[in-house]
C-alpha atoms as a PDB file:
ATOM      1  CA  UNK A   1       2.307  -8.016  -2.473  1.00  0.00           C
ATOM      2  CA  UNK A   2      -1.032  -7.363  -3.269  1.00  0.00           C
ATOM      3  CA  UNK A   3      -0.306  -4.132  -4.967  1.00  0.00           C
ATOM      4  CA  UNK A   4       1.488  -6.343  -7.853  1.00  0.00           C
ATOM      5  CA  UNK A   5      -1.539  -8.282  -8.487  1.00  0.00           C
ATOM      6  CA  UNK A   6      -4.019  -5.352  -9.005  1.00  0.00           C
ATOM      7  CA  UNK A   7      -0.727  -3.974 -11.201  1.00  0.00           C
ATOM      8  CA  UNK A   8      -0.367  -7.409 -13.562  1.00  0.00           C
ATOM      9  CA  UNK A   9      -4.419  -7.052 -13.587  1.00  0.00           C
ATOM     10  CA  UNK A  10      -4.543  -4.100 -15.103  1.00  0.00           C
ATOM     11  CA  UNK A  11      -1.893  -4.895 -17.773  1.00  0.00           C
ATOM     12  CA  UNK A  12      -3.938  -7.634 -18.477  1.00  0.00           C
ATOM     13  CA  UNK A  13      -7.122  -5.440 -19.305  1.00  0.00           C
ATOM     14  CA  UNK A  14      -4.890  -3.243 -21.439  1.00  0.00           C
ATOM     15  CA  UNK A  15      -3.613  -6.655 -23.250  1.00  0.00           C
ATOM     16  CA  UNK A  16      -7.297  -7.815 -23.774  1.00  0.00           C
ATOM     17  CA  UNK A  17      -8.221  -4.341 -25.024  1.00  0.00           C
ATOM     18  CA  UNK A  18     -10.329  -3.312 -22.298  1.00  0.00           C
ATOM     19  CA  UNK A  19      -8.521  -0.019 -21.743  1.00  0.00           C
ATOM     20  CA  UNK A  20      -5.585   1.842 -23.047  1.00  0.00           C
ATOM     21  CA  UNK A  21      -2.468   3.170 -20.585  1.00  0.00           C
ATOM     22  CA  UNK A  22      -2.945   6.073 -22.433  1.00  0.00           C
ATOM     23  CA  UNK A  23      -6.418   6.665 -21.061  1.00  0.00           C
ATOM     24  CA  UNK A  24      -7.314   9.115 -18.477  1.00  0.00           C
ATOM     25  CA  UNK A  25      -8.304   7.363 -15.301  1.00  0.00           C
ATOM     26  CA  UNK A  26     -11.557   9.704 -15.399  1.00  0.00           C
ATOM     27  CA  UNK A  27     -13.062   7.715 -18.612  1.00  0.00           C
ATOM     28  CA  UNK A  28     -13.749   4.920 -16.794  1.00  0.00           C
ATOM     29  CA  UNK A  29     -13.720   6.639 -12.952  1.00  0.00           C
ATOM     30  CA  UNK A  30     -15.601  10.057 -13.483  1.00  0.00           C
ATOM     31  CA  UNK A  31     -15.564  10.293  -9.631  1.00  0.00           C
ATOM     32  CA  UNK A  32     -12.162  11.004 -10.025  1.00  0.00           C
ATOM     33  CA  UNK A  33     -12.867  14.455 -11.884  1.00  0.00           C
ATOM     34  CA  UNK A  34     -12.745  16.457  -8.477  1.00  0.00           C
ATOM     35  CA  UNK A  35      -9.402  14.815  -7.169  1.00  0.00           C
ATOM     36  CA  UNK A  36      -6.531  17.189  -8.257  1.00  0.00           C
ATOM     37  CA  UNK A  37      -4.183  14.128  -7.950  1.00  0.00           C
ATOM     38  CA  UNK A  38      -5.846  11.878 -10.327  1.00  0.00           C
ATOM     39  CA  UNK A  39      -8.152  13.585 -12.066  1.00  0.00           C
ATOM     40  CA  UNK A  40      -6.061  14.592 -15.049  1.00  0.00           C
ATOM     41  CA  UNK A  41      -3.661  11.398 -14.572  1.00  0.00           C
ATOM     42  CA  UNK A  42      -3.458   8.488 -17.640  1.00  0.00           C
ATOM     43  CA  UNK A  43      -4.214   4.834 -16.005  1.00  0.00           C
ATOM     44  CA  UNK A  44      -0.057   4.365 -17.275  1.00  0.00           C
ATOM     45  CA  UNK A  45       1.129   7.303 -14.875  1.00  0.00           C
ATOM     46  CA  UNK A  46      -1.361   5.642 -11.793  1.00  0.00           C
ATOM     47  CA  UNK A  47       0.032   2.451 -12.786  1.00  0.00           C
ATOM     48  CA  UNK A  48       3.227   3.186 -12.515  1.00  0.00           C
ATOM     49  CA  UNK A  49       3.475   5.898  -9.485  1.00  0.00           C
ATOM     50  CA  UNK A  50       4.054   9.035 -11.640  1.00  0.00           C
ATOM     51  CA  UNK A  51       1.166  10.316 -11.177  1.00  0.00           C
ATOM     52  CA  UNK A  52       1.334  13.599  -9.381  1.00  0.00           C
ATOM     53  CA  UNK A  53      -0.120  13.161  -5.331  1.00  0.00           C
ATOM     54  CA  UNK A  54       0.676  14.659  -2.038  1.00  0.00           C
ATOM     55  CA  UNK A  55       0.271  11.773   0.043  1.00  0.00           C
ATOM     56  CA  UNK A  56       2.754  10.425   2.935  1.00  0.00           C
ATOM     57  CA  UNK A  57       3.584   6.879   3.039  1.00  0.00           C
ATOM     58  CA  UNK A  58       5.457   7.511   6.712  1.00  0.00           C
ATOM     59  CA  UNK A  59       3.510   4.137   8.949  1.00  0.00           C
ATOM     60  CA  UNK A  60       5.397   5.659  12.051  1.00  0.00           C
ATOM     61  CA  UNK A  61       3.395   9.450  11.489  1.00  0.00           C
ATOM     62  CA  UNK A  62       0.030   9.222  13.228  1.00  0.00           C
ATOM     63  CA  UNK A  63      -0.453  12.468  11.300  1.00  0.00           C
ATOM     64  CA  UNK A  64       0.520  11.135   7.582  1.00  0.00           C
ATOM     65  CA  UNK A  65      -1.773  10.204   4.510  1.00  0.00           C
ATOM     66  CA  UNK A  66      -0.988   6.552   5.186  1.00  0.00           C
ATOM     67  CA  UNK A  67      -2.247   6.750   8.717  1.00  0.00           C
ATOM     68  CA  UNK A  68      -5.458   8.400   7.576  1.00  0.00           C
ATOM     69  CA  UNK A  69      -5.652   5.918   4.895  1.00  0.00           C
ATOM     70  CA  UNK A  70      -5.971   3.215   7.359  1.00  0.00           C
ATOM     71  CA  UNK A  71      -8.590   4.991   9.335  1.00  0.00           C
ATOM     72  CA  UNK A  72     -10.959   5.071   6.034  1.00  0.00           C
ATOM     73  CA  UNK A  73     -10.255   1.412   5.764  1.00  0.00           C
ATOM     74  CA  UNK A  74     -11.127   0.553   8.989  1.00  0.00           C
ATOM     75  CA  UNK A  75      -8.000  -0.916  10.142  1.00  0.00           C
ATOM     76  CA  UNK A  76      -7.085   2.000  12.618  1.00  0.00           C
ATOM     77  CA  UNK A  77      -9.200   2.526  15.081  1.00  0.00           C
ATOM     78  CA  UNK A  78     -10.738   6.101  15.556  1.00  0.00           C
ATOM     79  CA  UNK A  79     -13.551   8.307  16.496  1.00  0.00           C
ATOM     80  CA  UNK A  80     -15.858   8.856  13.759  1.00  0.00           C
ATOM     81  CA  UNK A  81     -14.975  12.780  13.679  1.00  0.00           C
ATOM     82  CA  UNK A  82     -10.950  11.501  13.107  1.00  0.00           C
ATOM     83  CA  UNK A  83     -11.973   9.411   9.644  1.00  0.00           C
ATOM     84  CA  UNK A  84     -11.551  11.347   7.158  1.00  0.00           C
ATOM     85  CA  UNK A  85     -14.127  10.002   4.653  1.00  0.00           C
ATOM     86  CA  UNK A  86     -16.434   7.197   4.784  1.00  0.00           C
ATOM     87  CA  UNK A  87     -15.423   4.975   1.997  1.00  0.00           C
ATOM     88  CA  UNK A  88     -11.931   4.295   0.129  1.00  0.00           C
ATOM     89  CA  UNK A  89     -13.439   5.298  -3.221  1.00  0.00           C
ATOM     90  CA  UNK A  90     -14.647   8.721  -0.974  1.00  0.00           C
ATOM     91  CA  UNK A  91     -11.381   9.917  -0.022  1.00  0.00           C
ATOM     92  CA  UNK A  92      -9.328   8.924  -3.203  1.00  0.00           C
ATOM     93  CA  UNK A  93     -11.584  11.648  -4.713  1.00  0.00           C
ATOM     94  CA  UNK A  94     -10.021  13.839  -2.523  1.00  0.00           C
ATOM     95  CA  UNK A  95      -6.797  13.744  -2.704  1.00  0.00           C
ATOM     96  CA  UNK A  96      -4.758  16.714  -3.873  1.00  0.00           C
ATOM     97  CA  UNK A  97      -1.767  16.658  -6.308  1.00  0.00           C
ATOM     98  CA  UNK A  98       2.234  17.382  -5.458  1.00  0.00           C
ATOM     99  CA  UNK A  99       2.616  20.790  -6.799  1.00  0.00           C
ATOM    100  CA  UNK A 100       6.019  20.172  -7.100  1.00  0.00           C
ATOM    101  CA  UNK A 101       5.601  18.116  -9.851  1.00  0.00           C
ATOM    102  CA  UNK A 102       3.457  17.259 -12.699  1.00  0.00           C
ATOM    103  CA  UNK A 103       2.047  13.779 -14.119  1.00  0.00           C
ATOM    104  CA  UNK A 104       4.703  11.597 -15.185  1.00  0.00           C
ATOM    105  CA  UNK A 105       7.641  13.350 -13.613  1.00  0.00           C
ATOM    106  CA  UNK A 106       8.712  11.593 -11.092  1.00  0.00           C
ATOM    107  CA  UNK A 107       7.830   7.492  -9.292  1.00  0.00           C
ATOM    108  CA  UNK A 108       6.748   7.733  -6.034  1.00  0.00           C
ATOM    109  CA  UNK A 109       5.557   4.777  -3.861  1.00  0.00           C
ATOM    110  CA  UNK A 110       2.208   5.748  -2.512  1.00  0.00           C
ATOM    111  CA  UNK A 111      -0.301   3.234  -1.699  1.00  0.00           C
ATOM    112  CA  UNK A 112      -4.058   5.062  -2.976  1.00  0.00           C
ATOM    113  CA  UNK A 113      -2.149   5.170  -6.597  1.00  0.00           C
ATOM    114  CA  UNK A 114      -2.936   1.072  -6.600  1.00  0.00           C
ATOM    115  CA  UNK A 115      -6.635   1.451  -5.228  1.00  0.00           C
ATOM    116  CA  UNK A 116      -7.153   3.387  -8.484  1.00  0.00           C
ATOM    117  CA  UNK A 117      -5.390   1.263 -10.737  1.00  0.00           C
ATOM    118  CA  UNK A 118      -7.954  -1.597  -9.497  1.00  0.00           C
ATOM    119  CA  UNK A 119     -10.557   0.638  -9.600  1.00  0.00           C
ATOM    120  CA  UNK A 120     -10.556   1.791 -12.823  1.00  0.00           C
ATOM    121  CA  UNK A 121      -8.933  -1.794 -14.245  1.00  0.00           C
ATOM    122  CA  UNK A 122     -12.696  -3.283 -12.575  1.00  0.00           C
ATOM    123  CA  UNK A 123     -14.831  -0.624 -14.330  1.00  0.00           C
ATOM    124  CA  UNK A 124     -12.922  -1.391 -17.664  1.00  0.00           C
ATOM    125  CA  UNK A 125     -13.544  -5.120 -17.691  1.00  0.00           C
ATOM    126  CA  UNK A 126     -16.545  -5.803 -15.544  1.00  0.00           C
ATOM    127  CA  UNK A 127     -15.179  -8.057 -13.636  1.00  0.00           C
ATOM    128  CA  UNK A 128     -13.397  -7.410 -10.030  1.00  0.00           C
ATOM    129  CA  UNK A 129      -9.834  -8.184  -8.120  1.00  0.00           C
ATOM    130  CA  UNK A 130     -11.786 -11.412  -6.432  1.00  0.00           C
ATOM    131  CA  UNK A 131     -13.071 -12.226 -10.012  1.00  0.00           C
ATOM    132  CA  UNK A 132      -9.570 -12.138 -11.671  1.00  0.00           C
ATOM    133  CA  UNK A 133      -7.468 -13.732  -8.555  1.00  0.00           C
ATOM    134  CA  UNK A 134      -9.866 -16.509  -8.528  1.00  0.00           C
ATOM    135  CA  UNK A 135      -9.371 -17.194 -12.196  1.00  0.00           C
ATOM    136  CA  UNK A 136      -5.795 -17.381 -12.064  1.00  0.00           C
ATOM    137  CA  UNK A 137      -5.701 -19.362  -8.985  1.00  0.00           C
ATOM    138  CA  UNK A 138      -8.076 -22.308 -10.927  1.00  0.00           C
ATOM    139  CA  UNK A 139      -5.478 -22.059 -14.248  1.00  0.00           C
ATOM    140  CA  UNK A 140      -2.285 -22.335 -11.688  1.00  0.00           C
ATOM    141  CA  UNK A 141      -3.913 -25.332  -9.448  1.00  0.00           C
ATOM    142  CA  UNK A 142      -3.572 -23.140  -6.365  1.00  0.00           C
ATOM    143  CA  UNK A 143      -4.864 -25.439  -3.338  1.00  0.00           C
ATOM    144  CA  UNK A 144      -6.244 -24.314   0.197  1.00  0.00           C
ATOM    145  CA  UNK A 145      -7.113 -20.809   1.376  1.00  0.00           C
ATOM    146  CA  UNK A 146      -6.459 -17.585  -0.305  1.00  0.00           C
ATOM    147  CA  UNK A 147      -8.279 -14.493   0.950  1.00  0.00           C
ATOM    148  CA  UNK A 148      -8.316 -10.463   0.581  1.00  0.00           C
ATOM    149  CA  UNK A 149      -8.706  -7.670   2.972  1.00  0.00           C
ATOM    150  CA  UNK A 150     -12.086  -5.844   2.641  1.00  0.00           C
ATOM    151  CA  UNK A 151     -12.792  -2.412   4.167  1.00  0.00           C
ATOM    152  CA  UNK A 152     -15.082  -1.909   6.569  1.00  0.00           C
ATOM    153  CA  UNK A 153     -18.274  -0.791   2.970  1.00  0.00           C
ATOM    154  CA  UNK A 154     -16.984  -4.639   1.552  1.00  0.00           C
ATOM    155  CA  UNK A 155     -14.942  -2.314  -0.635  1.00  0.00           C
ATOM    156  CA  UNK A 156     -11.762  -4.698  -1.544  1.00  0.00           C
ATOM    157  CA  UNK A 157      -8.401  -2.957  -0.790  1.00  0.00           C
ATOM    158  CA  UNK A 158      -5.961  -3.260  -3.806  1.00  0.00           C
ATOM    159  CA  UNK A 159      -3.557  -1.518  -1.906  1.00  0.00           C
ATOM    160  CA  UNK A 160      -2.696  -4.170   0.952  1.00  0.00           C
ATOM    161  CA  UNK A 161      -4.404  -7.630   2.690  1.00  0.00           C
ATOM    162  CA  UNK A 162      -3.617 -10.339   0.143  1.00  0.00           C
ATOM    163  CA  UNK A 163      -3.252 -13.655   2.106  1.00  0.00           C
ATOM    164  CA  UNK A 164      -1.418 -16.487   0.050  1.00  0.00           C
ATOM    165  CA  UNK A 165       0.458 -19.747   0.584  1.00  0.00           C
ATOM    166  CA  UNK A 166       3.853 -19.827  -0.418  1.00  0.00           C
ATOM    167  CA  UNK A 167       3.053 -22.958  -2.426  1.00  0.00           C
ATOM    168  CA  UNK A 168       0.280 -21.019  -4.445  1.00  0.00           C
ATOM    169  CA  UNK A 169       2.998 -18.245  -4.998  1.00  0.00           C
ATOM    170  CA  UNK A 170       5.557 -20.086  -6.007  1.00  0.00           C
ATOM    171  CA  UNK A 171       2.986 -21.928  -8.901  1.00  0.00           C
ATOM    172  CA  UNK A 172       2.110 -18.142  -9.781  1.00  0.00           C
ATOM    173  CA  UNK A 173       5.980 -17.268 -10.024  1.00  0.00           C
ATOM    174  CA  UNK A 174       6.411 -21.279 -12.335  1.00  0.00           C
ATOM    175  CA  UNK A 175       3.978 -19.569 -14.726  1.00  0.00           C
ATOM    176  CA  UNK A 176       4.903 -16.318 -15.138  1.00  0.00           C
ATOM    177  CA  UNK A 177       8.928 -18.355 -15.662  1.00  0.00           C
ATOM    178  CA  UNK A 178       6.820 -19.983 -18.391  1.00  0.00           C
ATOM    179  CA  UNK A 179       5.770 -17.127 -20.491  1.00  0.00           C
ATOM    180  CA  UNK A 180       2.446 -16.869 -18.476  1.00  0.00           C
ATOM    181  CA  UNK A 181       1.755 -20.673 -19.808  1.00  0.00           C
ATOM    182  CA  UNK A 182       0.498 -23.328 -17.780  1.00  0.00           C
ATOM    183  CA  UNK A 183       0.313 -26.318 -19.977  1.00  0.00           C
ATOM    184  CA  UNK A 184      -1.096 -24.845 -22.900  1.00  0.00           C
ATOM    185  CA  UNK A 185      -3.156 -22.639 -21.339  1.00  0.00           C
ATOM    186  CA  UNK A 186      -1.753 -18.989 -22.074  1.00  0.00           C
ATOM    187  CA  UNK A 187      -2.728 -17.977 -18.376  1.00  0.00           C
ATOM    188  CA  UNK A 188      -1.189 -14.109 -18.734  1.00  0.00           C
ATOM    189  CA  UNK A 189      -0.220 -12.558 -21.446  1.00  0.00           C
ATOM    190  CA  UNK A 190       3.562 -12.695 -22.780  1.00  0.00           C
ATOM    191  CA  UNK A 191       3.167  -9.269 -23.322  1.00  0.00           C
ATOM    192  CA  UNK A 192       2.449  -8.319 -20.014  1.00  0.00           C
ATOM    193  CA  UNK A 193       5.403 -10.264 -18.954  1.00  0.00           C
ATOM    194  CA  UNK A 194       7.306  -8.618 -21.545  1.00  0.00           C
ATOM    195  CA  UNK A 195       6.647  -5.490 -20.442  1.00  0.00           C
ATOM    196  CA  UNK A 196       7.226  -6.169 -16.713  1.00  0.00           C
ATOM    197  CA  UNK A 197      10.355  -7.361 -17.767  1.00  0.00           C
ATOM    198  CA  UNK A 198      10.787  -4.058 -19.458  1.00  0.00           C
ATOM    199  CA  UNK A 199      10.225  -2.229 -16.863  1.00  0.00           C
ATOM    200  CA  UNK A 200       9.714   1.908 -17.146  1.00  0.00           C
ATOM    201  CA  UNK A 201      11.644   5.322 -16.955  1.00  0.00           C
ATOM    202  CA  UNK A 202      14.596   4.670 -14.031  1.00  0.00           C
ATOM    203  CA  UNK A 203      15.487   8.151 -14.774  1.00  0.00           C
ATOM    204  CA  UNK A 204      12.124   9.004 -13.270  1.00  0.00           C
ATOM    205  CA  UNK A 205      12.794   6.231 -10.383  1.00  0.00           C
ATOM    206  CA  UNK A 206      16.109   7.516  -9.925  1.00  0.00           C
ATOM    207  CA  UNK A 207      14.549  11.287  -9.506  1.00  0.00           C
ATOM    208  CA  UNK A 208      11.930  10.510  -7.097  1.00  0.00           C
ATOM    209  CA  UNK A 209      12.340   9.962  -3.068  1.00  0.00           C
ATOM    210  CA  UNK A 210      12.123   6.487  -3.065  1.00  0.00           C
ATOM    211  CA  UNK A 211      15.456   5.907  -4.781  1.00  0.00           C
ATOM    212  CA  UNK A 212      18.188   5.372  -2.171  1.00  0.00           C
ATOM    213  CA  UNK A 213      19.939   2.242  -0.572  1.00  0.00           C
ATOM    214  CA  UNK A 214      20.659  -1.168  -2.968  1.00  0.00           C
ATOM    215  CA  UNK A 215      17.663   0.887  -5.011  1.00  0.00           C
ATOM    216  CA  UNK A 216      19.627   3.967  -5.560  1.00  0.00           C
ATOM    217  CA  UNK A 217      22.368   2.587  -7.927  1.00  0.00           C
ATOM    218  CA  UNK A 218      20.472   3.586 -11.188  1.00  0.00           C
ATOM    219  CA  UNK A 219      19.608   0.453 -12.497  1.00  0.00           C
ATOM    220  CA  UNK A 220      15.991  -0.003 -10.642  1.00  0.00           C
ATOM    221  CA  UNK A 221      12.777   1.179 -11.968  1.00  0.00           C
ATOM    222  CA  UNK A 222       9.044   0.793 -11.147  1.00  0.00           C
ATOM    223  CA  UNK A 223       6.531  -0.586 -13.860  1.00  0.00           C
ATOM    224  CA  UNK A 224       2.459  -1.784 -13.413  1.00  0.00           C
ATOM    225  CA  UNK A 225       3.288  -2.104  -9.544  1.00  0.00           C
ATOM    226  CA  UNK A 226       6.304  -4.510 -10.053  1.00  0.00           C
ATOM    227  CA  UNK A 227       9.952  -3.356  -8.340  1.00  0.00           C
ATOM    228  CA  UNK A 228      12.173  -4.054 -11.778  1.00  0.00           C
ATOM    229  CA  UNK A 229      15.687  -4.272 -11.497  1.00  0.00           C
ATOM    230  CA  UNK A 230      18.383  -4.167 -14.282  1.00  0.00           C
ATOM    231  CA  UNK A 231      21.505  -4.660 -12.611  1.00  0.00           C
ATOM    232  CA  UNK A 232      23.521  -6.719 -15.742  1.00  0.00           C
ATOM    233  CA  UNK A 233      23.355 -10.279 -14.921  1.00  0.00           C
ATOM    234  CA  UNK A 234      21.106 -10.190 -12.563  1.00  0.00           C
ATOM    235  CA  UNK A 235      17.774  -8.512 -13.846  1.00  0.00           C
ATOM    236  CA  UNK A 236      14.463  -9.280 -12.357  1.00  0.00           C
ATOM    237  CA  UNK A 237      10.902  -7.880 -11.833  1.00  0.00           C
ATOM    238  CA  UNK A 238       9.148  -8.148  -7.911  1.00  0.00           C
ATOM    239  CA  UNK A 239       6.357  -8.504  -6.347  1.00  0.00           C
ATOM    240  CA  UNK A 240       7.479  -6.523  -2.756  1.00  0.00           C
ATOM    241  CA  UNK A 241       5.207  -6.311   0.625  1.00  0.00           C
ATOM    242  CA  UNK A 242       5.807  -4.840   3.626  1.00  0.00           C
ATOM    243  CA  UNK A 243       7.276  -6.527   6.316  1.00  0.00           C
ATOM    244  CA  UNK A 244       9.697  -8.494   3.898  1.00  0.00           C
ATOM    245  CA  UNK A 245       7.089 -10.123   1.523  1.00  0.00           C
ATOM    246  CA  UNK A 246       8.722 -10.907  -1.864  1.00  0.00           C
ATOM    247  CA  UNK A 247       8.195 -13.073  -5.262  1.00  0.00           C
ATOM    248  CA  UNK A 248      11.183 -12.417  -7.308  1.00  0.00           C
ATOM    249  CA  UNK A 249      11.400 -13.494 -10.452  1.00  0.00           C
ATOM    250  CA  UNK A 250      14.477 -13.638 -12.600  1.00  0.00           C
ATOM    251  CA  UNK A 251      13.098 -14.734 -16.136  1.00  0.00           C
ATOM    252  CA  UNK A 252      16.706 -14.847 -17.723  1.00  0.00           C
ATOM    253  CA  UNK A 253      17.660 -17.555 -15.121  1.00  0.00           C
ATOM    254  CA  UNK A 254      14.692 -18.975 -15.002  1.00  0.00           C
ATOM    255  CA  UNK A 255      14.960 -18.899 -11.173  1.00  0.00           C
ATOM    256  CA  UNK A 256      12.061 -17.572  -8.705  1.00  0.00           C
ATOM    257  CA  UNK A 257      11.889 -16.975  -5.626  1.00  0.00           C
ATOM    258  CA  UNK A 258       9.567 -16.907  -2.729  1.00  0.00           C
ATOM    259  CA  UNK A 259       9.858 -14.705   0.817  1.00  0.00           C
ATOM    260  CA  UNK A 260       7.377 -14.430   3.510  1.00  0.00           C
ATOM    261  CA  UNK A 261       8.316 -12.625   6.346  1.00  0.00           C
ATOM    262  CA  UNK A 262       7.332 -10.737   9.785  1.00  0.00           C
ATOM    263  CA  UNK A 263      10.207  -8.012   9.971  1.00  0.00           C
ATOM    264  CA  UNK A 264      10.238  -5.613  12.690  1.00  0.00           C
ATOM    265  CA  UNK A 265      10.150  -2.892  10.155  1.00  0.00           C
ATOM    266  CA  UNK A 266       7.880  -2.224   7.274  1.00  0.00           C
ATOM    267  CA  UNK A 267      10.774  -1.865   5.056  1.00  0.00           C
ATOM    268  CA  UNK A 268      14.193  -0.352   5.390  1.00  0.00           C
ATOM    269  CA  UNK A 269      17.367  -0.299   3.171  1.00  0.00           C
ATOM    270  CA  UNK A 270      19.004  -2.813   5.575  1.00  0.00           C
ATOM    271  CA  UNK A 271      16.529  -5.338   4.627  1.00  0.00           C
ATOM    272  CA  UNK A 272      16.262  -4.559   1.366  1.00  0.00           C
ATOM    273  CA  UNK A 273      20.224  -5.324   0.770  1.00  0.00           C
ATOM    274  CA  UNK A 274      19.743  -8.332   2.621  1.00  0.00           C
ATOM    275  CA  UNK A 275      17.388  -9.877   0.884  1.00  0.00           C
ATOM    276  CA  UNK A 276      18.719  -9.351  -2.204  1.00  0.00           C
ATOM    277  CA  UNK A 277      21.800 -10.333  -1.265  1.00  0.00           C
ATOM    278  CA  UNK A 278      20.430 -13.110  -0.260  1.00  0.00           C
ATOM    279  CA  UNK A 279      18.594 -14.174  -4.167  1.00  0.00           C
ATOM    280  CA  UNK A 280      21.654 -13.298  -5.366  1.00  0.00           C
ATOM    281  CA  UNK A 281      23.328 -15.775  -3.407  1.00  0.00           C
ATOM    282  CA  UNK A 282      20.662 -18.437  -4.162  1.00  0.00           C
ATOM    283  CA  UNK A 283      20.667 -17.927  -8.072  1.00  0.00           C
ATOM    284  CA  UNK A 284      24.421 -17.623  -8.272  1.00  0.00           C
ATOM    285  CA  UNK A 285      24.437 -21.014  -6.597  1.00  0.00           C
ATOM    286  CA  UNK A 286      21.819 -22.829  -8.652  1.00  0.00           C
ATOM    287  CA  UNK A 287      23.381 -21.067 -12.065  1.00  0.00           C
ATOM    288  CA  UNK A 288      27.173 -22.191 -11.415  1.00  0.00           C
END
């Protein structure tokens, strides 16, 4: 669920006035001038998956972008003439953009979208994804060991590799119930929960290829790396990982929820439906 993190981050740096959604990525990332996916893309479209890039999320392809991905990271092992670049921040300069569509048109889940949103979101502020989680962990009392996946240059990976507790979830889903308060403390801003709560275009979910399944219905959108859902009476925004990681947060009754998982699959519409099924479940019984 790291992905969600580096999303609420970035929000946050728009809230603060470090940056504006409206911003091309390249003020803050010129490196990204030479990348036809990103290098006329707003930090909104990046944030929120519109951005235009040909890129294939398919884990079982040893041939897809994904796969390649995970070679620049270091977490497939390769011969050096099989990696493609030799840093993350390398090869997101080179990726090209979907000619079948142009920024904005369309969501589509693709993993390098999030190492730019962090990217750019550090630049902005100064300060990086360690710098941030380690904040919010001291304001929510988190206890015990939290760590992130590095690549093989140090180079955090925004993308994937957050390890939490459930417990130190579950006190970062109590705040956010609480209008991003703990105490006193305004921890996030309620206008970052607002908007996550908002969510973004589902027309634009709705015409891209990740639509289909309990997600197909119309009434799910994407927004700052958050899954939002607007099915009437049961709206919610969620943090999702592979392998059936979820927080899922339902702010209207004041319910959250906490899933870690090892699923055989990386995700599938089975699980998806099942899991939801299951919160529904949960919240209908603790709403009655």
């Amino acid at each position: 669920m790291t992905k969600s993190f580096a999303g609420m981050f970035g929000l946050m740096a728009v809230a603060n006035g470090y940056l504006s959604e409206d911003d091309p990525v390249t003020k803050f990332v010129p490196e990204l001038e030479s990348s036809g996916a990103f290098g006329d893309a707003t930090f909104g479209q990046v944030e929120d998956m519109t951005a235009s890039l040909d890129f294939s999320e398919d884990y079982a392809d040893p041939n897809s972008g994904i796969t390649q991905y995970s070679k620049v990271l270091g977490l497939r092992e390769a011969p050096a003439d099989e990696i493609p670049a030799d840093s993350v921040y390398t090869y997101l300069a080179t990726l090209p953009k979907d000619e079948a569509h142009e920024q904005g048109d369309i969501f589509h889940y693709q993993t390098p979208k999030t190492d730019v949103v962090n990217w750019v979101t550090n630049r902005a502020t100064g300060r990086s994804f360690q710098d941030e989680l380690t904040n919010l962990w001291s304001k929510i009392g988190a206890e015990g060991e939290t760590y992130v996946l590095l690549d093989k240059n140090g180079t955090l990976f925004a993308g994937g590799g957050l390890n939490a507790t459930p417990r130190n979830l579950a006190r970062f889903a109590i705040m956010m119930l609480n209008d991003g308060m703990v105490g006193a403390e305004q921890v996030v801003p309620k206008e970052v929960i607002q908007k996550l709560s908002n969510g973004a275009d589902t027309e634009k979910f709705s015409n891209g290829p990740d639509a289909g399944g309990v997600m197909g219905g119309g009434d799910w959108n994407y927004r700052a790396q958050f899954w939002v859902r607007h099915t009437p009476g049961k709206e919610s925004f969620n943090a999702i990982g592979v392998n059936g990681q979820w927080i899922y947060i339902d702010i209207d009754r004041d319910v959250a929820i906490v899933k870690q998982s090892s699923q055989p699959e990386s995700s599938t519409n089975y699980y998806d439906e099942y899991n939801i099924n299951a919160y529904d479940a949960i919240i209908a019984y603790l709403t009655q």
